[in-house]
N, C-alpha and C. Protein backbone atom coordinates (compact mmCIF):
# COMPACT_ATOMS: atom_id res chain seq x y z
N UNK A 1 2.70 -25.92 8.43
CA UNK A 1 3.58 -26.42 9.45
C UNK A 1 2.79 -26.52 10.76
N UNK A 2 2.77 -27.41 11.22
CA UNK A 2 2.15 -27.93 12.49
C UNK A 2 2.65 -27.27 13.78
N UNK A 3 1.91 -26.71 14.50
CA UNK A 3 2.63 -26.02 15.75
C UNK A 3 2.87 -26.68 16.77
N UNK A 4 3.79 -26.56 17.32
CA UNK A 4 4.12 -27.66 18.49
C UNK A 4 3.33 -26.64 19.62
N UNK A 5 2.85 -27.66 20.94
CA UNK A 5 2.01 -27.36 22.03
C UNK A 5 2.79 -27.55 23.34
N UNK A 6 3.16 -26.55 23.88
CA UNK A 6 3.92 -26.46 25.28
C UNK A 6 3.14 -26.75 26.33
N UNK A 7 3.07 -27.36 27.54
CA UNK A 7 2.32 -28.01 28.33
C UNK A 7 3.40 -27.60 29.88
N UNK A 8 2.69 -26.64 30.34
CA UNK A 8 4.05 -25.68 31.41
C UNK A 8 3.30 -26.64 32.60
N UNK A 9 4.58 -27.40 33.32
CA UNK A 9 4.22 -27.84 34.62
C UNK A 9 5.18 -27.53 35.68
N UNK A 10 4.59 -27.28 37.20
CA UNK A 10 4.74 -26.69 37.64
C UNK A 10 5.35 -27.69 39.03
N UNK A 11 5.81 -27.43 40.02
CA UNK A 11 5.94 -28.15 41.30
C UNK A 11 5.28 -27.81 42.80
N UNK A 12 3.79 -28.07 42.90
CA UNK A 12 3.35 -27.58 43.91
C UNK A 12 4.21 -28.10 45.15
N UNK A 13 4.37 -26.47 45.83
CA UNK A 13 5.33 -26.77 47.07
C UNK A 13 4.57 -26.89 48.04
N UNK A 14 3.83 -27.36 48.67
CA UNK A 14 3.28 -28.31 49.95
C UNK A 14 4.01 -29.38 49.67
N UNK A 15 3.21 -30.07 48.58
CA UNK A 15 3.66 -32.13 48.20
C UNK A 15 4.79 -31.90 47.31
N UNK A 16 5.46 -31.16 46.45
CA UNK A 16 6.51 -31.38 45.66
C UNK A 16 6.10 -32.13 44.55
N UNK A 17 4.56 -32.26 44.17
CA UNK A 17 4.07 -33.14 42.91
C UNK A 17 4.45 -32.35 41.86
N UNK A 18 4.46 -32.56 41.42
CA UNK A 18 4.55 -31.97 39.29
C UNK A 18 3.19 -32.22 38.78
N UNK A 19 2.87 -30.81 38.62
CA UNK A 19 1.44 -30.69 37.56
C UNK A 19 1.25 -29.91 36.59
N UNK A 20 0.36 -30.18 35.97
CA UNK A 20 -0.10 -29.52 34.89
C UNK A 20 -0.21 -27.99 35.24
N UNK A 21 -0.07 -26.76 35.16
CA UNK A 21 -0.39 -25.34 35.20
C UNK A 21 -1.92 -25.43 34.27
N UNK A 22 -2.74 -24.58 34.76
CA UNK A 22 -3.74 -24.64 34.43
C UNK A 22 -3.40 -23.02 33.97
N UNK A 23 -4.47 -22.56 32.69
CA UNK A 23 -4.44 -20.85 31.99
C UNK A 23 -5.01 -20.37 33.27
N UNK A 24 -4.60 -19.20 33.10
CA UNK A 24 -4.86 -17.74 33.94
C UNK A 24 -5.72 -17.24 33.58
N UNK A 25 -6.84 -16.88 34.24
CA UNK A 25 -8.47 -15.81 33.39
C UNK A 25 -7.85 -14.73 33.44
N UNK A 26 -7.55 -13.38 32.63
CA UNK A 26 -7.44 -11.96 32.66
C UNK A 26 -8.20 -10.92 32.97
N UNK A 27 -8.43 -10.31 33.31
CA UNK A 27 -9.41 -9.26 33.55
C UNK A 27 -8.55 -8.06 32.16
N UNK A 28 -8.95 -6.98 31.62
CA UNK A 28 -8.67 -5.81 30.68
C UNK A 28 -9.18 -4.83 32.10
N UNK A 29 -8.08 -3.66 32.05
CA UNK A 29 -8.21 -2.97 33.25
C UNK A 29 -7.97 -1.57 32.04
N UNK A 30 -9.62 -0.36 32.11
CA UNK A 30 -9.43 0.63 30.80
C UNK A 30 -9.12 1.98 32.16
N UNK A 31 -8.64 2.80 32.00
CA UNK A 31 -8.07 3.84 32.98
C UNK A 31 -8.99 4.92 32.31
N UNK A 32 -10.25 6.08 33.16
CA UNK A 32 -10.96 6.51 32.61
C UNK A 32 -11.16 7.78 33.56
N UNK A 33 -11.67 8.97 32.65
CA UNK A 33 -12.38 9.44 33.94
C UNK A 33 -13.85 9.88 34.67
N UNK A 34 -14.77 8.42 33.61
CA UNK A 34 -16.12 8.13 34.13
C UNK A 34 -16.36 7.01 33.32
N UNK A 35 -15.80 6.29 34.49
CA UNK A 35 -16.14 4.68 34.54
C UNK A 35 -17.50 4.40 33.88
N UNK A 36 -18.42 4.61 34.58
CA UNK A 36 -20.10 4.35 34.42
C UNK A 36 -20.46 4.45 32.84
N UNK A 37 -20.01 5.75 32.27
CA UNK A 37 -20.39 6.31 31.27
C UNK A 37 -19.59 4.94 29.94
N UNK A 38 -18.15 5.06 30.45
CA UNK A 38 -17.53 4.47 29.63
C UNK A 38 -17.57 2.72 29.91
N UNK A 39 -18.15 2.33 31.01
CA UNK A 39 -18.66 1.01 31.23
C UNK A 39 -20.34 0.78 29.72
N UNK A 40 -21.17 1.50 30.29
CA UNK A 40 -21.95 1.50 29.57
C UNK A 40 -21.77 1.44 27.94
N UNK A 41 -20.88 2.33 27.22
CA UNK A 41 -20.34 2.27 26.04
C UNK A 41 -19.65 1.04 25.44
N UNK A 42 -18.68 0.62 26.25
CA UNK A 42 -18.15 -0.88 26.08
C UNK A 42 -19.24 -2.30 25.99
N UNK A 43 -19.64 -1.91 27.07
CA UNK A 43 -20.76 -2.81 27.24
C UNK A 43 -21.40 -3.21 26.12
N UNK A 44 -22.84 -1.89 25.42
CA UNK A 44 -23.47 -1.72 24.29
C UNK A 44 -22.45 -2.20 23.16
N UNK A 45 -21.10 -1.94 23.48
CA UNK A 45 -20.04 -2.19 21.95
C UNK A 45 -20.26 -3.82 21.70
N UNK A 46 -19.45 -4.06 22.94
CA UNK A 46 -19.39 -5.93 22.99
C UNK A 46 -20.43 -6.47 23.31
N UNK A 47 -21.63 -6.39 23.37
CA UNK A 47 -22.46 -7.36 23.94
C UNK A 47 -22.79 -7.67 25.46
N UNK A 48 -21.56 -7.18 26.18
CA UNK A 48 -21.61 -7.28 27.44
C UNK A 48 -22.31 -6.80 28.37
N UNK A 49 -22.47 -6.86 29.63
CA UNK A 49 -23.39 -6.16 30.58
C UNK A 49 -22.83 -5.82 31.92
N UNK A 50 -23.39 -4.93 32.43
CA UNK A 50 -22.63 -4.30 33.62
C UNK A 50 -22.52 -5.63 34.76
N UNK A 51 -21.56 -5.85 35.13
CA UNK A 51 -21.71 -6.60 36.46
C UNK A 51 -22.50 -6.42 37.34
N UNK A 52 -23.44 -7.11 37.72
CA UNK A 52 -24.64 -7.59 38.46
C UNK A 52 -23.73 -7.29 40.31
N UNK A 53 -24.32 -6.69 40.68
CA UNK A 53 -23.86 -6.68 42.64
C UNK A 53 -23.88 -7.80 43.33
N UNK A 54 -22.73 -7.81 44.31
CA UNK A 54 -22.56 -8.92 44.88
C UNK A 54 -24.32 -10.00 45.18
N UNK A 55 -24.06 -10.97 45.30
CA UNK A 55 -25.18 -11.24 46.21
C UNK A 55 -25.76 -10.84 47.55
N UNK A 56 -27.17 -11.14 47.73
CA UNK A 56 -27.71 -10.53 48.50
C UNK A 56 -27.64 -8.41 48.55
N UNK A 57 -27.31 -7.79 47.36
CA UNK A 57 -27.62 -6.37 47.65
C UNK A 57 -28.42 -6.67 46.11
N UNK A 58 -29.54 -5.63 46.07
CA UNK A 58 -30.09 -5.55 44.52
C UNK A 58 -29.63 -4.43 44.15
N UNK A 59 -28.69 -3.73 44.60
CA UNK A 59 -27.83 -3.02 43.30
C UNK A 59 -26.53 -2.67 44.14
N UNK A 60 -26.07 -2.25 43.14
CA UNK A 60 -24.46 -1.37 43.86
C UNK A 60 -24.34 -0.61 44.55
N UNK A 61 -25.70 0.95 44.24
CA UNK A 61 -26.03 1.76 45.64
C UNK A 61 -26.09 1.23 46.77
N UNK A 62 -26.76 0.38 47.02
CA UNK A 62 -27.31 -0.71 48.52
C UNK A 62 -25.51 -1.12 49.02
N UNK A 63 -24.51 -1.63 48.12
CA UNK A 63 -23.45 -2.24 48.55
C UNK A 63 -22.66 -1.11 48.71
N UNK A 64 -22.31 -0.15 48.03
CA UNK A 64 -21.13 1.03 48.18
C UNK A 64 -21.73 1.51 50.00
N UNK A 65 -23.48 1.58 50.09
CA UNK A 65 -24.02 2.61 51.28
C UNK A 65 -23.37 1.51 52.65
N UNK A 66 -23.65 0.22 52.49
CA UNK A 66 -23.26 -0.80 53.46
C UNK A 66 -22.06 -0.43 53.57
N UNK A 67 -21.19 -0.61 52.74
CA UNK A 67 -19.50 -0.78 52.90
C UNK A 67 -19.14 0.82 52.91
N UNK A 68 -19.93 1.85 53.37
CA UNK A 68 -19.48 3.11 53.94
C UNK A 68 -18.15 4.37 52.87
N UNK A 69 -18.65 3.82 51.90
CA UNK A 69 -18.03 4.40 50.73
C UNK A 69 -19.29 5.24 50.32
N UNK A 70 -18.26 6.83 50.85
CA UNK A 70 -18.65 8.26 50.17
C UNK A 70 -19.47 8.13 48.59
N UNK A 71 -20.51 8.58 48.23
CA UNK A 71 -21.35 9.42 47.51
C UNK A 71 -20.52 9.54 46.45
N UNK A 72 -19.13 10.32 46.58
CA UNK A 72 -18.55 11.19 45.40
C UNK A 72 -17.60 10.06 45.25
N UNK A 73 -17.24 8.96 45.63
CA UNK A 73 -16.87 8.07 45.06
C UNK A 73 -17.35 6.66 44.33
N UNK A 74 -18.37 6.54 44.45
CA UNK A 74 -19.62 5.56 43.94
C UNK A 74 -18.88 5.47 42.23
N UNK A 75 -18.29 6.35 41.24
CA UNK A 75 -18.67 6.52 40.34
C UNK A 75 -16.64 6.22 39.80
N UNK A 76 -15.93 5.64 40.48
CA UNK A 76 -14.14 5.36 40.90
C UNK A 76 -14.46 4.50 39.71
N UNK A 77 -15.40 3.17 39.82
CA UNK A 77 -15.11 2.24 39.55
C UNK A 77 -16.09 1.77 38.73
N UNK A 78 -16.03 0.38 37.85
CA UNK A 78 -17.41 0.04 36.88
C UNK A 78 -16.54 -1.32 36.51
N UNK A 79 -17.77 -2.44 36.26
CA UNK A 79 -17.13 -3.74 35.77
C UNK A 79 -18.25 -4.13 34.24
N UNK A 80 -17.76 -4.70 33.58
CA UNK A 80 -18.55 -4.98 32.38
C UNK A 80 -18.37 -6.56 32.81
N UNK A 81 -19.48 -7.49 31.90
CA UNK A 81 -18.88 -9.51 31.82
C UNK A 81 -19.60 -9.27 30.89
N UNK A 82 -18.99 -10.42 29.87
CA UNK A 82 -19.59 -11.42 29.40
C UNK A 82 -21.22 -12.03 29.40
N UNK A 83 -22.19 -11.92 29.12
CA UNK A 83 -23.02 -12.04 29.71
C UNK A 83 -23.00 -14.15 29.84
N UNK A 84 -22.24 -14.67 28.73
CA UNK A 84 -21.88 -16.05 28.73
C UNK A 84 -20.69 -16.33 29.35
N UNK A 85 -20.11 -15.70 29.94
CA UNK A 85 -19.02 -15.77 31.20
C UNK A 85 -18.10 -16.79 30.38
N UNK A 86 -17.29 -15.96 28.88
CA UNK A 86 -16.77 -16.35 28.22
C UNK A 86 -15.33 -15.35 27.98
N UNK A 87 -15.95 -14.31 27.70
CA UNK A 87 -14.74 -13.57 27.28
C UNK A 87 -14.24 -12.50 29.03
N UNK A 88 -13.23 -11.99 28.60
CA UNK A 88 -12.47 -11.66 30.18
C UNK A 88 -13.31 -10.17 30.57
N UNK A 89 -13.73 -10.23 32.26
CA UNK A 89 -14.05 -9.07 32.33
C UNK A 89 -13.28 -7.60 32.03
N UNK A 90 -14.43 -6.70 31.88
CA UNK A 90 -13.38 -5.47 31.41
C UNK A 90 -13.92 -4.73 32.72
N UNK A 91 -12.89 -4.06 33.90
CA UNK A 91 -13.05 -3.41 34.84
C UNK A 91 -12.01 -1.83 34.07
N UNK A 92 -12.87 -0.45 34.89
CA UNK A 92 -12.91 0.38 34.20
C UNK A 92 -12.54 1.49 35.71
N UNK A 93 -11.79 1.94 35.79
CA UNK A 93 -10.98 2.50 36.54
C UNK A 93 -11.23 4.14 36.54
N UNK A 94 -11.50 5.28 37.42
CA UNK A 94 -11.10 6.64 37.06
C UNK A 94 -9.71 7.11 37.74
N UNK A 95 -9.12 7.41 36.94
CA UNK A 95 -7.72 8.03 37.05
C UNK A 95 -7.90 9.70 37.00
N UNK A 96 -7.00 10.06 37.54
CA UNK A 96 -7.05 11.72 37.57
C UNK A 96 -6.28 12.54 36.47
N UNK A 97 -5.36 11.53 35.89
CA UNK A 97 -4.74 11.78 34.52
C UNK A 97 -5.39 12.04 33.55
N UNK A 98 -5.15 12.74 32.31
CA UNK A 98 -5.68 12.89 31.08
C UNK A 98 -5.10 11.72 30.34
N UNK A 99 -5.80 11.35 29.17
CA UNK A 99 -4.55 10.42 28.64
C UNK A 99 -3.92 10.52 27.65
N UNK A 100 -2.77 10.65 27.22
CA UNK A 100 -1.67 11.72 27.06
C UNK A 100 -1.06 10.93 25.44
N UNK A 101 -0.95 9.76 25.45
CA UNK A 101 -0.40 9.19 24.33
C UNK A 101 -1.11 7.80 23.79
N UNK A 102 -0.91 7.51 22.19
CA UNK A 102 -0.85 6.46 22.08
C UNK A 102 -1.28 4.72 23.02
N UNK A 103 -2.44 4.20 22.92
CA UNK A 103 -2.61 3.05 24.06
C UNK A 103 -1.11 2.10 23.74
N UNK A 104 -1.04 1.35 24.44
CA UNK A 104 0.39 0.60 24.07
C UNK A 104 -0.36 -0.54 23.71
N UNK A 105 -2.01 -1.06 24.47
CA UNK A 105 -2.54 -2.27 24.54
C UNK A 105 -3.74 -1.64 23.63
N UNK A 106 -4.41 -2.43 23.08
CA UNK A 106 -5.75 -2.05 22.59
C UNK A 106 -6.50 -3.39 22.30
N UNK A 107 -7.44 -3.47 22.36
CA UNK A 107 -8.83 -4.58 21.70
C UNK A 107 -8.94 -4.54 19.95
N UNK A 108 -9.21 -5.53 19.94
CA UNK A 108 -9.38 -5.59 17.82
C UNK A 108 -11.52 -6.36 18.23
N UNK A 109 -11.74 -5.87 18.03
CA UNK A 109 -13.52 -5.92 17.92
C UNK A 109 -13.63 -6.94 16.76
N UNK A 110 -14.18 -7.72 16.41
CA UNK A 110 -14.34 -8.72 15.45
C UNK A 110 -15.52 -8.47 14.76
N UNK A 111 -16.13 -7.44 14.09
CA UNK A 111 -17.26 -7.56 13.97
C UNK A 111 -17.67 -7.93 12.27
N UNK A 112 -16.99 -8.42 11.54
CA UNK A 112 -17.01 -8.63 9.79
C UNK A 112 -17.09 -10.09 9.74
N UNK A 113 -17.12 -10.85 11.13
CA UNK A 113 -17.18 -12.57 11.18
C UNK A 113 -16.12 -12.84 11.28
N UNK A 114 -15.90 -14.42 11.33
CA UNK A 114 -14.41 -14.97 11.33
C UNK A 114 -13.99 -15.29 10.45
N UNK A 115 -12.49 -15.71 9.57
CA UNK A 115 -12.02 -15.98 8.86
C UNK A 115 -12.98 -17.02 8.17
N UNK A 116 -12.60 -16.65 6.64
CA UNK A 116 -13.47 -17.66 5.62
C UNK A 116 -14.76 -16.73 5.31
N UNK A 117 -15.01 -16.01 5.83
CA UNK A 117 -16.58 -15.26 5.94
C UNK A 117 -15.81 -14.70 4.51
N UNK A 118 -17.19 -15.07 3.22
CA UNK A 118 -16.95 -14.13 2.22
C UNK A 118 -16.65 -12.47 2.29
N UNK A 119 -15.77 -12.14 1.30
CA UNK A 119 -15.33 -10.73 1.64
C UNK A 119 -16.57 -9.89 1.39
N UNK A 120 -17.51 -9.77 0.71
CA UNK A 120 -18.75 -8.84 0.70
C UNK A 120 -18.95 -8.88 2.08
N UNK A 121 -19.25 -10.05 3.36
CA UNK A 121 -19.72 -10.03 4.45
C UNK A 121 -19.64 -9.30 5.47
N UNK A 122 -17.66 -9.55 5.10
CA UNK A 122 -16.91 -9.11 5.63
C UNK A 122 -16.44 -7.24 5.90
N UNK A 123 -17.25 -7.06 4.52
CA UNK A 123 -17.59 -5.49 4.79
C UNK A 123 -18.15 -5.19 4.94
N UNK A 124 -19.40 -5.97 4.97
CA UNK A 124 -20.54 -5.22 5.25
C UNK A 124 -20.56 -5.03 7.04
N UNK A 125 -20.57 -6.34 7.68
CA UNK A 125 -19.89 -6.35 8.82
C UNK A 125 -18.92 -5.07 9.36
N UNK A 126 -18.23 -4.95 8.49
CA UNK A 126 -17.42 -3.73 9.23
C UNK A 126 -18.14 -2.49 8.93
N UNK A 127 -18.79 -2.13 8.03
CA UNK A 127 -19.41 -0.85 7.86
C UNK A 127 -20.27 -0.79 8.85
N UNK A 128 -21.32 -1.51 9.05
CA UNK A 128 -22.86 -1.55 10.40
C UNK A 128 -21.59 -1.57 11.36
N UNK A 129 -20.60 -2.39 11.83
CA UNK A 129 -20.04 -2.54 13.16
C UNK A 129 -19.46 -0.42 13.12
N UNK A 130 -18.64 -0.05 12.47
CA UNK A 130 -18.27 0.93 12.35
C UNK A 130 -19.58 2.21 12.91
N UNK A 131 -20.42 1.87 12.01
CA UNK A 131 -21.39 2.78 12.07
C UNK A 131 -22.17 2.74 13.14
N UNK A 132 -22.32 1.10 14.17
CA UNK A 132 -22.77 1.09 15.12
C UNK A 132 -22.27 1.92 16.73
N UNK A 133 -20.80 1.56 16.48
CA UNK A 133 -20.01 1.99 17.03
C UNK A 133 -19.59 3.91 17.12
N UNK A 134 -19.74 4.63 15.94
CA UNK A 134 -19.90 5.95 15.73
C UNK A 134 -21.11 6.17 16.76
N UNK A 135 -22.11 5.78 16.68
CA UNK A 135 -24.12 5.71 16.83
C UNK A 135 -23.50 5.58 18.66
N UNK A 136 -22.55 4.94 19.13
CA UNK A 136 -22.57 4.90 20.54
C UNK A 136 -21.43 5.60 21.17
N UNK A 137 -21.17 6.72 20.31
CA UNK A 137 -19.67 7.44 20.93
C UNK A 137 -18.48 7.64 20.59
N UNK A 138 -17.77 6.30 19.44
CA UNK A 138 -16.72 6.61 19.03
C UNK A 138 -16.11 6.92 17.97
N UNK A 139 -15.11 7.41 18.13
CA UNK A 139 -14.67 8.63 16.92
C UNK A 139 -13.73 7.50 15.65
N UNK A 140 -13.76 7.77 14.40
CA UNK A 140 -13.37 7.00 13.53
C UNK A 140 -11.77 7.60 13.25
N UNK A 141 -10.57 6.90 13.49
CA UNK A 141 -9.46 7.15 13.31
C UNK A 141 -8.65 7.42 12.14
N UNK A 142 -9.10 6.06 11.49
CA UNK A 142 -8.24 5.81 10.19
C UNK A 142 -8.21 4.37 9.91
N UNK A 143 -8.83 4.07 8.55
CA UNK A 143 -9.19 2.98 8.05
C UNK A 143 -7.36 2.33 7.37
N UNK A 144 -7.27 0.98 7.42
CA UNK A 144 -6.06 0.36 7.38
C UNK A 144 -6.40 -0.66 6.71
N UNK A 145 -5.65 -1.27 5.62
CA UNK A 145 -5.75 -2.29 4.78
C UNK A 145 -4.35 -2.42 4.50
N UNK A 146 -3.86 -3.85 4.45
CA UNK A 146 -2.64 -4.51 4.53
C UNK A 146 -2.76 -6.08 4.95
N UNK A 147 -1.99 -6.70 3.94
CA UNK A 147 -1.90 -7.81 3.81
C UNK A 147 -3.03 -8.89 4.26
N UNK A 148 -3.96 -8.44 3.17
CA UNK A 148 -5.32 -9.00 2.87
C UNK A 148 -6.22 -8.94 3.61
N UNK A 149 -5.96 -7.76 5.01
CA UNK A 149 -7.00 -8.08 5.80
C UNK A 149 -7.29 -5.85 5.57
N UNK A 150 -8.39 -5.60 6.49
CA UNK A 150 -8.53 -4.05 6.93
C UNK A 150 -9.63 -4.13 8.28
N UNK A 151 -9.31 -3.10 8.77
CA UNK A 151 -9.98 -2.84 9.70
C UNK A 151 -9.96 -1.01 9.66
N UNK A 152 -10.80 -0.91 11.32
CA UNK A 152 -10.98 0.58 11.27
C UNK A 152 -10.02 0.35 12.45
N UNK A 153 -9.05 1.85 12.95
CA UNK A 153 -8.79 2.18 14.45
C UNK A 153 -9.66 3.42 14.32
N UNK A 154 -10.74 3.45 16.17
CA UNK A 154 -11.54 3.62 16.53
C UNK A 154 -10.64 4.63 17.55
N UNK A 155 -11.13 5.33 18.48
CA UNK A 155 -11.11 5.86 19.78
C UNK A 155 -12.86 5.33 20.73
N UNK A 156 -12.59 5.20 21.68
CA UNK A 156 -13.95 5.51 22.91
C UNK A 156 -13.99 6.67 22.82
N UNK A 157 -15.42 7.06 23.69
CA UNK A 157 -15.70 8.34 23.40
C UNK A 157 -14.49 8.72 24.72
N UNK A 158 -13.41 8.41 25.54
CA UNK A 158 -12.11 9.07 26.38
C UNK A 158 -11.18 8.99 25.43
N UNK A 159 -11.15 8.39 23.88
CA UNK A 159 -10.09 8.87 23.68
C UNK A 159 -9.40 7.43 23.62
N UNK A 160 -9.43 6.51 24.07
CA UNK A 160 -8.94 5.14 24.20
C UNK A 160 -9.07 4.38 22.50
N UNK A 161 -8.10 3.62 21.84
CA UNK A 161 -7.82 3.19 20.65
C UNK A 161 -8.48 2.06 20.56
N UNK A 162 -9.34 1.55 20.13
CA UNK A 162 -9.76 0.06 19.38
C UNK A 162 -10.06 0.05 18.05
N UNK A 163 -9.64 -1.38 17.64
CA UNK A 163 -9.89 -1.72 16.00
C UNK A 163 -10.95 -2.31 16.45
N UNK A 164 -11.90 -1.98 15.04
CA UNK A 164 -12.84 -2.59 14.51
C UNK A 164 -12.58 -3.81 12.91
N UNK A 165 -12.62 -4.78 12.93
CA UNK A 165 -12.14 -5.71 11.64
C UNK A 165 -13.05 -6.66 11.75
């Protein structure tokens, strides 16, 4: 069955034209309580890399010391990208909370290929992704198989839930 395609337009209020809505980029916002550590981990997971400092500072020390932000806070905050400025940044937050339950949101990691990938591939893929993923911190939950597909749920090394499939 063919999916029908919704096309949301909007009425910019200056001119009152009717346009097209263009998608929204997302940022993933992970609540932690060492950003750096758990920036780095994500990072190594996905491929990604720490966000590079504004222009003109060659690192983040140089920009936190300019913009007069305390020493013991340098370490609040952490951004991961894309290094192909494709998938959404993941900014990484320290909270003073423990974290207490269940994520409500979580990431599914793709690492067995995409659909069609023969099923041998497809596990093998998940075993190295699994095992890569153990090798950088995180704890193995409980393996899940249902309706033709499986994956792993994972924790970060805080405790935070992602599938691996």
């Amino acid at each position: 069955m063919a999916r029908e395609v919704h096309t949301t337009r909007t009425v910019a209020p200056a001119t009152g034209t009717t346009v097209a809505a263009m998608a929204v980029r997302v940022q993933v916002v992970i609540d932690c309580h060492d950003p750096d550590a758990l920036a780095h981990f994500w990072a190594d997971l996905l491929g990604y890399e720490l966000e590079p400092p504004p222009p003109g500072y060659d690192s983040w020390e140089a920009w936190l010391t300019d913009h007069g932000i305390p020493e013991a806070e340098w370490n609040s905050a952490s951004a991961i990208v894309d290094p192909e400025g494709v998938g959404p940044r993941i900014f990484l937050q320290r909270v003073p909370e423990p974290k207490a339950t269940k994520n409500r949101l979580h990431l599914d990691v793709n690492v067995g290929g995409p659909r069609g990938t023969p099923d041998e591939e497809r596990r093998a893929g998940l075993d190295a992704g699994v095992a890569r993923a153990v090798g950088l911190g995180a704890t193995k939950v409980r393996f899940v198989e249902e309706r033709g597909e499986r994956h792993w749920t994972m924790q970060d090394p805080e405790g935070n839930e992602f599938d691996l499939q």
